[in-house]
Protein backbone atom coordinates (compact mmCIF):
# COMPACT_ATOMS: atom_id res chain seq x y z
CA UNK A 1 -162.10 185.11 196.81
CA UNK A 2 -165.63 184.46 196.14
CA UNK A 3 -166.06 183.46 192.41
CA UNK A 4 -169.18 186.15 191.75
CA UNK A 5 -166.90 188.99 193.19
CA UNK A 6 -164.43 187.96 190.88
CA UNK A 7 -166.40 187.56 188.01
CA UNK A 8 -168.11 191.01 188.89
CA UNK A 9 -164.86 192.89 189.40
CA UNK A 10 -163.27 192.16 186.00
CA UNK A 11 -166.66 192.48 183.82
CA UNK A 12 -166.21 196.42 185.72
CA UNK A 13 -162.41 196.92 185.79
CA UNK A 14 -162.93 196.07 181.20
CA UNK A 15 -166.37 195.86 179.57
CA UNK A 16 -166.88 193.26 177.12
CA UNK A 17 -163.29 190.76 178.91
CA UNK A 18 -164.35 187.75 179.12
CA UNK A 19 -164.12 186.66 183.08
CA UNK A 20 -161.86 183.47 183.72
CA UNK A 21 -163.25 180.51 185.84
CA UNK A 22 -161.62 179.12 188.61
CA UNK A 23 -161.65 175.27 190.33
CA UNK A 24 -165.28 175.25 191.71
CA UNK A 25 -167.51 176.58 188.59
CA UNK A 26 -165.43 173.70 186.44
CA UNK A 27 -166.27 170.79 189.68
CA UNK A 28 -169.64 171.69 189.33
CA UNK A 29 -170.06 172.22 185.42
CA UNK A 30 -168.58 168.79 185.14
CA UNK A 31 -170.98 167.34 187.91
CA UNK A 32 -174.06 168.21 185.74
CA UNK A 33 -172.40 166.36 183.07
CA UNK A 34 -172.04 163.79 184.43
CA UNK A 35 -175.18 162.67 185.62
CA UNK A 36 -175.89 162.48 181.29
CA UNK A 37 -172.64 160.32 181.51
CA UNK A 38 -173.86 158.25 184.41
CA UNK A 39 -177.35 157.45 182.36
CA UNK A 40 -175.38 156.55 179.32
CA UNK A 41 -173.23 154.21 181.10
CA UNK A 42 -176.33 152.98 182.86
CA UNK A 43 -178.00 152.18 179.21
CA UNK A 44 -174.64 150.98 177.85
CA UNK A 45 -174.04 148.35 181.52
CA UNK A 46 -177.84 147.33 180.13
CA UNK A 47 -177.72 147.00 176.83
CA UNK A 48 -174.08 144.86 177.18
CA UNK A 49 -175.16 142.89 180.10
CA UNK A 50 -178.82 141.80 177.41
CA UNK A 51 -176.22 140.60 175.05
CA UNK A 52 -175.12 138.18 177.23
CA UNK A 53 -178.28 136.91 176.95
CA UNK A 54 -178.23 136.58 173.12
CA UNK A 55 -176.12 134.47 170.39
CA UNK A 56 -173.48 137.54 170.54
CA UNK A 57 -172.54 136.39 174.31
CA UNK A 58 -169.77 134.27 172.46
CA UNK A 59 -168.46 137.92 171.21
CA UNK A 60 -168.55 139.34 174.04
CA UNK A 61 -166.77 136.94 175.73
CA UNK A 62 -164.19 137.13 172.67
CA UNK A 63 -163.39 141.04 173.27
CA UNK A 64 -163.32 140.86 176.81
CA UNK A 65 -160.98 137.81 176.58
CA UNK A 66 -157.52 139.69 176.37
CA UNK A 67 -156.52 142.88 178.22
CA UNK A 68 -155.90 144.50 174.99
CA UNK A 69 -159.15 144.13 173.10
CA UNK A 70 -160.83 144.68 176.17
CA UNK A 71 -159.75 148.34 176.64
CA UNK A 72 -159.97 148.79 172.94
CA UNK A 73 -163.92 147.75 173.21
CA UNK A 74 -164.60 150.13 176.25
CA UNK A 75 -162.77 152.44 174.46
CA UNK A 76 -165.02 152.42 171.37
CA UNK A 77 -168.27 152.42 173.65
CA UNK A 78 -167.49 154.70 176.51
CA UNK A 79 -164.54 156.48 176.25
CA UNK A 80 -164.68 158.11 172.54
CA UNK A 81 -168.71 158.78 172.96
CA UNK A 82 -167.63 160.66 176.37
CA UNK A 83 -164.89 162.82 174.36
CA UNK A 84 -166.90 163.58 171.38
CA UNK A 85 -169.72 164.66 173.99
CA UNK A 86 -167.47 167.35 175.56
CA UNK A 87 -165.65 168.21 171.91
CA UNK A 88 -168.61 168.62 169.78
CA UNK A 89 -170.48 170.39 172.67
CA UNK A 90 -167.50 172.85 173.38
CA UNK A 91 -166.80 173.32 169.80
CA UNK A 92 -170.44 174.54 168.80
CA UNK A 93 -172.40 177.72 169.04
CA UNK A 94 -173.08 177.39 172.57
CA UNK A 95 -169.25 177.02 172.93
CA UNK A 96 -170.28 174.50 176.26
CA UNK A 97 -171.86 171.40 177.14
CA UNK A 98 -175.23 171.11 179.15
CA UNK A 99 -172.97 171.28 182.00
CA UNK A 100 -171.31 174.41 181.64
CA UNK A 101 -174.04 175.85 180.10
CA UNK A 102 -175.72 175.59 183.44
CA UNK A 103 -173.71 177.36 185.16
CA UNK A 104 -172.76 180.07 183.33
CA UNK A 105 -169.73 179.02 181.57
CA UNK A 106 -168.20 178.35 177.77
CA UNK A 107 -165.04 177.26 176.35
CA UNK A 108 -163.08 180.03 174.00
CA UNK A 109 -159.77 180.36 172.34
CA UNK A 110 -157.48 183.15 174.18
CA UNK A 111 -158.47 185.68 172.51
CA UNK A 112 -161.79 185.06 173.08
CA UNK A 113 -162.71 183.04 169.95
CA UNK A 114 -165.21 180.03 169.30
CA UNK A 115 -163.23 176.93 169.40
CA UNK A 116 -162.82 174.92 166.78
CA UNK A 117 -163.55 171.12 166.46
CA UNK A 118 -159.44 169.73 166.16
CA UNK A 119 -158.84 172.07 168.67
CA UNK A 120 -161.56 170.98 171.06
CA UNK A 121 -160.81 167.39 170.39
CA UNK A 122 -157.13 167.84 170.90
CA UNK A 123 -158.15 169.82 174.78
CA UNK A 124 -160.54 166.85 175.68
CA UNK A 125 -157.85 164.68 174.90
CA UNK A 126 -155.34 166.17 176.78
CA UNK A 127 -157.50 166.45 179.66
CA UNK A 128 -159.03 163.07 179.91
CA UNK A 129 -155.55 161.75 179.72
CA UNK A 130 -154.92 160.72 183.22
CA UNK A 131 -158.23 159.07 182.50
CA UNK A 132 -157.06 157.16 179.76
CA UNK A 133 -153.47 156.07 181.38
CA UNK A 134 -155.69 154.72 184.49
CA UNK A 135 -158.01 152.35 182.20
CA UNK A 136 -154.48 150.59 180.55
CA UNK A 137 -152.77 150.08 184.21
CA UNK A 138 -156.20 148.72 185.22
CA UNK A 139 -156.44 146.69 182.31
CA UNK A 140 -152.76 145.36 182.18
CA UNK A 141 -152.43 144.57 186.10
CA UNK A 142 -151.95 140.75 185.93
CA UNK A 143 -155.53 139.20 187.63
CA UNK A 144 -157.13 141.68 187.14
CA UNK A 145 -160.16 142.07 188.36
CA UNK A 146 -160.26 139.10 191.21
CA UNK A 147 -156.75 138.55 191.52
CA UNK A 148 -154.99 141.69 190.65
CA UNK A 149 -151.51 141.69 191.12
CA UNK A 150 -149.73 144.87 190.46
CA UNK A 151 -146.59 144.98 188.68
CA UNK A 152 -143.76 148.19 188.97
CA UNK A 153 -145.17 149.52 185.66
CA UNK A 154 -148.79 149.71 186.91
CA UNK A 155 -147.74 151.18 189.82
CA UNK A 156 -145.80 153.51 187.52
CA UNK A 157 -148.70 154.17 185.72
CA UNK A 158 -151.01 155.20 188.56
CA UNK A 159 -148.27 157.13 190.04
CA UNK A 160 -148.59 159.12 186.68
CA UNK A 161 -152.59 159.48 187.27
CA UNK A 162 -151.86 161.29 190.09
CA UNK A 163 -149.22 163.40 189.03
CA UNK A 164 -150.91 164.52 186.30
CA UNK A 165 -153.95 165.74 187.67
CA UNK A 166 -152.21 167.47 190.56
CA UNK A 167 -150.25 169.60 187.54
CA UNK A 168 -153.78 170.14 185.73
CA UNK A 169 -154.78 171.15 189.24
CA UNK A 170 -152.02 173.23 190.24
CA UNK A 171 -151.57 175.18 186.61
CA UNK A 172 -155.14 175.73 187.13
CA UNK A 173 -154.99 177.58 190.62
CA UNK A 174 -151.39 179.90 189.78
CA UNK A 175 -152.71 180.75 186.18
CA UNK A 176 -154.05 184.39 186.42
CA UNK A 177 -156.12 183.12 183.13
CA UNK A 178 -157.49 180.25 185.44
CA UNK A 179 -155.69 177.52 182.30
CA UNK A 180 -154.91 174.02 183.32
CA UNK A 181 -152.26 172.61 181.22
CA UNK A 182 -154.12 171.28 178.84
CA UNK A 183 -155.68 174.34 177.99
CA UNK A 184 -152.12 175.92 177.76
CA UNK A 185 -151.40 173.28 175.32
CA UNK A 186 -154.68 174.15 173.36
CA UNK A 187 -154.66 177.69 173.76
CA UNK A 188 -158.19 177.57 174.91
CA UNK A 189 -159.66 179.42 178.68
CA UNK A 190 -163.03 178.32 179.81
CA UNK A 191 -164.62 181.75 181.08
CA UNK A 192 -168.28 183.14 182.18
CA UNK A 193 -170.89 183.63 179.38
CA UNK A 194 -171.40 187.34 179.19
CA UNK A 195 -174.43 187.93 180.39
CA UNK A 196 -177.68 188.60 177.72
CA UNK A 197 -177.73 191.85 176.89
CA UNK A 198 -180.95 193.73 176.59
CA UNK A 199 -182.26 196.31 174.09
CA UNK A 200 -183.62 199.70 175.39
């Protein structure tokens, strides 16, 4: 069913509900987003890459030395800015990032709530998990980059990607309250902005 027939029949069938969103409105909410993920990264690539070009090279090359300070580096420059983005964003008064704020949509507690910062931290979390096991198989898959030579447990561990965001996928689809599992978990929906309403 077409996502503004849905959206239209529930604002009629009870005033003031808030309207769920499905699959689509969340691809393409997250597609705006990330073009202001793709620039950071692209000033981030820069900025690491002119480093290498300074006295710090010889840190560089220290945290990118073992698998394990590695992730814990691209952690602290890519990964936590990218959740924070999405938690602060979803947990302020627009109740959305830029993203879903394009297209019409906010994040809200089930009953319709703002969301709250731990709360919004813990469902960005949750959701950028199979995000977060991908990175450590990468990182722990012996020759990795030029020689990688998976082991069982990496192959466990993307295995797991997989899995994981079929159930987010699937949850998403059979709820009637359009939730993924993670915002089961969270107790949070992401649903269409009411629409302005205008004085008389």
């Amino acid at each position: 069913m077409d996502e503004r027939h849905a959206r239209s029949r529930t604002e009629q069938a009870a005033p003031g509900a808030l309207a769920p969103a499905g699959l689509w409105p969340r691809v393409k909410a997250f597609g705006v987003d990330y073009l202001f993920i793709a620039a950071y990264l692209i000033v981030l690539t820069g900025s690491v890459w002119g480093l290498r070009l300074t006295p710090l090279r010889r840190l560089l090359a220290h945290l990118y030395g073992a698998p394990s300070t590695a992730q814990l580096t691209d952690s602290l420059l890519f990964d936590i800015p990218v959740m924070l983005y999405f938690a602060l964003f979803e947990s302020s008064v627009w109740q959305a990032t830029p993203g879903k704020r394009r297209i019409g949509l906010r994040v809200v507690t089930e009953s319709g709530q703002q969301v709250g910062l731990p709360r919004a931290l813990g469902r960005i979390i949750l959701k950028f998990l199979p995000w977060e096991i991908a990175h450590t198989s990468i990182w722990r898959t012996p020759g990795w980059p030029r020689h990688a030579q998976p082991t069982t447990l990496n192959l466990v561990g993307y295995l797991a990607v997989y899995a994981l965001l079929g159930v987010y996928i699937v949850t998403l689809l059979t709820s009637g309250a359009r939730q993924t599992l993670y915002d089961r978990c969270t107790q949070t929906r992401v649903v269409y902005a009411p629409p302005p309403t205008t004085s008389r």
